[in-house]
N, C-alpha and C. Protein backbone atom coordinates (compact mmCIF):
# COMPACT_ATOMS: atom_id res chain seq x y z
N UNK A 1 140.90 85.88 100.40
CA UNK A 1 139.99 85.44 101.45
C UNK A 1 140.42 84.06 101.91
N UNK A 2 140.17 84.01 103.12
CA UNK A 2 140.92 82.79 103.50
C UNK A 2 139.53 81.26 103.54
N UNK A 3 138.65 81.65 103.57
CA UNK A 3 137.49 80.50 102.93
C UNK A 3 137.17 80.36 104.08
N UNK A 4 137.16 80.65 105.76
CA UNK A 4 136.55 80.94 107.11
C UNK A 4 135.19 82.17 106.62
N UNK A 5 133.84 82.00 106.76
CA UNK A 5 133.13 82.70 106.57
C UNK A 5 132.55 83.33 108.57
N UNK A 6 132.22 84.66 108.50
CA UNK A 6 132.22 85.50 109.41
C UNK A 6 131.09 85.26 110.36
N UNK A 7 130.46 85.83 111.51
CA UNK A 7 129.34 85.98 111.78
C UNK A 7 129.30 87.50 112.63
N UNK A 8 128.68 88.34 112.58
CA UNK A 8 128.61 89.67 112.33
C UNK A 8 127.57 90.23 112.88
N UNK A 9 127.70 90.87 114.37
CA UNK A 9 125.93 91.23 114.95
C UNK A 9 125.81 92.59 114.83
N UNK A 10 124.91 93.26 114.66
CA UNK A 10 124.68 94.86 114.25
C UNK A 10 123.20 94.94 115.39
N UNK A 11 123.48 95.82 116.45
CA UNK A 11 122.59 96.85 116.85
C UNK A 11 122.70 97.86 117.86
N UNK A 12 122.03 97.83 118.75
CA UNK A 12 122.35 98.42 120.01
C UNK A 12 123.46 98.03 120.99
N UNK A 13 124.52 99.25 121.79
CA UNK A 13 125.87 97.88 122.58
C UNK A 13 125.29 97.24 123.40
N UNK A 14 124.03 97.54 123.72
CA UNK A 14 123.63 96.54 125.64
C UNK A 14 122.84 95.52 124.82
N UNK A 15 122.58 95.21 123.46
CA UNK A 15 122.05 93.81 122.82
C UNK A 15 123.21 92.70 122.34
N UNK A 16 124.09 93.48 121.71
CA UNK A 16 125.11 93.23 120.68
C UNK A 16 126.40 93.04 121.37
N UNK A 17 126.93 93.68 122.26
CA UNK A 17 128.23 93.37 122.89
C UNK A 17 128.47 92.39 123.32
N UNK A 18 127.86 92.04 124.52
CA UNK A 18 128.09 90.29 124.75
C UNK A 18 128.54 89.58 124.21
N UNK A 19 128.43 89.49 122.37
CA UNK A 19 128.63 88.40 121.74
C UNK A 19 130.09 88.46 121.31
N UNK A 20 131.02 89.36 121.30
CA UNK A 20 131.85 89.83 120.94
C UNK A 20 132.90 88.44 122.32
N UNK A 21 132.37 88.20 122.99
CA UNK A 21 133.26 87.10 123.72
C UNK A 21 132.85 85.92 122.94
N UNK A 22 132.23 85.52 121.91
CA UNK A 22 132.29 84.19 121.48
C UNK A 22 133.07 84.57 120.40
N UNK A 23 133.20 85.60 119.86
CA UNK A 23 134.32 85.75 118.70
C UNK A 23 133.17 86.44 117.52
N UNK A 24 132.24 86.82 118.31
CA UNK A 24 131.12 87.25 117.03
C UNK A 24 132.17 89.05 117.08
N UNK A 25 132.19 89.72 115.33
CA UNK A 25 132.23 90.89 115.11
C UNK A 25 130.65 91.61 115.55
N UNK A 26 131.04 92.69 116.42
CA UNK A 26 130.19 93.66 116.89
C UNK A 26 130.48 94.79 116.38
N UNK A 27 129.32 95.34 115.44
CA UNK A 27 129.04 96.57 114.59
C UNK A 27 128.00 97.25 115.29
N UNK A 28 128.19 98.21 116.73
CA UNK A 28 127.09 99.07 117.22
C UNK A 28 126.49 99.87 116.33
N UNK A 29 125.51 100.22 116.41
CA UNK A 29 124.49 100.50 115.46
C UNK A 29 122.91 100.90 116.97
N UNK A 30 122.96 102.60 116.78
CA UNK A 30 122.18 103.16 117.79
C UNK A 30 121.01 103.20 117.17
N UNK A 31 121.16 103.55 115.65
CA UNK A 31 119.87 104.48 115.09
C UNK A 31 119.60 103.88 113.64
N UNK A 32 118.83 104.00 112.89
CA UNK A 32 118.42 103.10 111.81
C UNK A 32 119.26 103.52 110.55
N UNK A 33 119.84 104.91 110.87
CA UNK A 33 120.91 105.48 109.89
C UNK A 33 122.37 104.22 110.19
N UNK A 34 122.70 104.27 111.17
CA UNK A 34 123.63 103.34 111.76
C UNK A 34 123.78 102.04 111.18
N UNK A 35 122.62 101.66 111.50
CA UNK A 35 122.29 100.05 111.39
C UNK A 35 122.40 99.66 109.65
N UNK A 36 121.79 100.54 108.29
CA UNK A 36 121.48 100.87 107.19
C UNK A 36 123.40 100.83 106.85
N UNK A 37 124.45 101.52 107.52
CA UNK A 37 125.39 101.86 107.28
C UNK A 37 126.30 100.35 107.17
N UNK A 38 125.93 99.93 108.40
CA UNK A 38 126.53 98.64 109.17
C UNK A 38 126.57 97.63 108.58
N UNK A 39 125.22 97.52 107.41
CA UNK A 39 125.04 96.64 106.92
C UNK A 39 125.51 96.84 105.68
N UNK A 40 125.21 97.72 105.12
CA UNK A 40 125.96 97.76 103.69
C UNK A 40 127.33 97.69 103.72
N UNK A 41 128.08 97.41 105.26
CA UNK A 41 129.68 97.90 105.25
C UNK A 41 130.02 96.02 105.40
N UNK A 42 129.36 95.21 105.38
CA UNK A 42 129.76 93.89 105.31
C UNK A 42 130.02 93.26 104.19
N UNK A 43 131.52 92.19 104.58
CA UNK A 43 131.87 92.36 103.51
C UNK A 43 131.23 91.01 102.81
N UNK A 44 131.67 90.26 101.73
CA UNK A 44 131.65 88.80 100.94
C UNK A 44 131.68 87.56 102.01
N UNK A 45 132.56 87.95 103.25
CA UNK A 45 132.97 86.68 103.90
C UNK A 45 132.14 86.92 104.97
N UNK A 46 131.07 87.69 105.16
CA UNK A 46 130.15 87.81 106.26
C UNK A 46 129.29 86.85 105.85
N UNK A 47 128.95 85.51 106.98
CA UNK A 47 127.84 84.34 106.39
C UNK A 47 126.38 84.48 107.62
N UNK A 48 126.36 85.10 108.43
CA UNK A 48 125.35 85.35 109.34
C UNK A 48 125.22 86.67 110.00
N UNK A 49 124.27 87.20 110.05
CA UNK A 49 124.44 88.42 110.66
C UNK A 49 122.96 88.60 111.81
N UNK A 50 123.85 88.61 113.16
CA UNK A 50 122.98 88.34 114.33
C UNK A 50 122.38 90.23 114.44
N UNK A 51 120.99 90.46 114.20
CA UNK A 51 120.27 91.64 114.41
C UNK A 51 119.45 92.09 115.57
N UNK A 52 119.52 92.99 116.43
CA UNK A 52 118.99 93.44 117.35
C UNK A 52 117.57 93.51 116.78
N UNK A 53 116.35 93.62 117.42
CA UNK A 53 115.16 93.40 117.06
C UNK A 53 115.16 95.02 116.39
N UNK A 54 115.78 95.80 116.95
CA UNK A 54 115.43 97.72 116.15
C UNK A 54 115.90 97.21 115.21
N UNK A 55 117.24 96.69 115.09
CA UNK A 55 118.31 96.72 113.76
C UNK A 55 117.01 96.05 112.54
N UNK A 56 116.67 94.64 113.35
CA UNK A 56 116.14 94.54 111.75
C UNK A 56 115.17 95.09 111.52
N UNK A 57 114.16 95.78 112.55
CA UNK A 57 112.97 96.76 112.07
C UNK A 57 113.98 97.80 110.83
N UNK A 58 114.86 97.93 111.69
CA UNK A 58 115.43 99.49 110.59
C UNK A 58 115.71 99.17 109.34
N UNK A 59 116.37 97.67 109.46
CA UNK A 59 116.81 97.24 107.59
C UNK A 59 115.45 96.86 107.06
N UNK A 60 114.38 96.51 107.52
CA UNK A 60 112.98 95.85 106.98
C UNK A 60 112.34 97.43 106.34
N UNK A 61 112.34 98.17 106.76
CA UNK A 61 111.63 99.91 106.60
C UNK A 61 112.44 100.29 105.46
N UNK A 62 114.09 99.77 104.98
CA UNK A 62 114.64 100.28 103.93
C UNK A 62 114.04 99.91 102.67
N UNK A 63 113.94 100.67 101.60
CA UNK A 63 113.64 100.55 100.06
C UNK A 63 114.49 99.87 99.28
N UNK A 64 114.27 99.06 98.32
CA UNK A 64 115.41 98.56 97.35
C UNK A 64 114.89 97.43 97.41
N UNK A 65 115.94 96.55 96.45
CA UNK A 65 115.99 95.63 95.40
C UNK A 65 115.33 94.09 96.25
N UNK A 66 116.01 94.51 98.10
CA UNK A 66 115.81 93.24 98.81
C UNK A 66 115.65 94.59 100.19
N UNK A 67 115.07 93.88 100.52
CA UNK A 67 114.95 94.12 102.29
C UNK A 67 115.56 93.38 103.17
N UNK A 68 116.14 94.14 104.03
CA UNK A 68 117.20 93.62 105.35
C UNK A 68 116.93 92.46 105.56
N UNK A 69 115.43 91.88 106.44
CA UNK A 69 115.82 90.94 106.51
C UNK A 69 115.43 89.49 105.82
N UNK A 70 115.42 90.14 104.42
CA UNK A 70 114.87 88.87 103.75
C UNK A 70 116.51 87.97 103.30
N UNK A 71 116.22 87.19 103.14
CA UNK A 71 117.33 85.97 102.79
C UNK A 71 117.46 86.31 101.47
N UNK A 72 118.79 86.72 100.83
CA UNK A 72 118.94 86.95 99.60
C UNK A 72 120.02 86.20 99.22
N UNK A 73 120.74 85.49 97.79
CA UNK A 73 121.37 84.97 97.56
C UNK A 73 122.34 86.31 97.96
N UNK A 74 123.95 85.97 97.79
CA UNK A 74 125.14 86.58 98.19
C UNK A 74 125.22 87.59 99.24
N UNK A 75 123.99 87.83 100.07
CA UNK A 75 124.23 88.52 101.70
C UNK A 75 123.77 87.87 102.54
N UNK A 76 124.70 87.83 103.69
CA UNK A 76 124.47 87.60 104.89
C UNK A 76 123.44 86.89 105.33
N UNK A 77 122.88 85.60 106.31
CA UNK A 77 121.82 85.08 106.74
C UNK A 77 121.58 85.71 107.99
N UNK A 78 120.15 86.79 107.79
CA UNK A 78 120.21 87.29 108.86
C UNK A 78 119.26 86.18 109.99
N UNK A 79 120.00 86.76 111.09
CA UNK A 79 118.94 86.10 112.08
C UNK A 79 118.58 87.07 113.49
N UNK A 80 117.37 87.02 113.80
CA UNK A 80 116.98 88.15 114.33
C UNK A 80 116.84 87.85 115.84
N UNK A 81 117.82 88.64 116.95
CA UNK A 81 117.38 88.09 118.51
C UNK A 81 116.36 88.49 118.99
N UNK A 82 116.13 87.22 119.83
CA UNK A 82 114.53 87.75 120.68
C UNK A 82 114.56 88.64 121.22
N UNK A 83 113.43 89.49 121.59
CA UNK A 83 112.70 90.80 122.08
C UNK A 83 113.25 90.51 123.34
């Protein structure tokens, strides 16, 4: 790993694409199966992860140890765009 940490947006393309010109990685993500996928597919060097308002409804509705978008030590700081 080269010690550059990532920033990583997951949701819908007409929320999420745009950002892909500042150099943000864009992970489309239509459906809450998607979004659930998207996120578990990030890797160690992902340090922010910009969420479509569905995306983080969809990771908040998942079961387990942490919920999408709570702040957990070693994943991603999510941050959620306005409605």
């Amino acid at each position: 790993m080269s010690g550059v940490a990532r920033v990583v947006a997951i949701g819908e393309r007409a929320r999420v694409e745009g950002l892909a010109l500042a150099g943000v990685q864009v992970l489309v993500a239509e459906d809450a199966s998607a979004v659930a996928a998207a996120w578990e597919s990030l890797g160690g060097d992902v340090a922010v992860a910009v969420l479509s308002p569905a995306a983080a409804a969809a990771l908040a509705a998942l079961d387990g140890p942490w919920r999408g978008t709570d702040i957990v030590p070693g994943r991603p700081i999510p941050v959620v765009m306005p409605p």
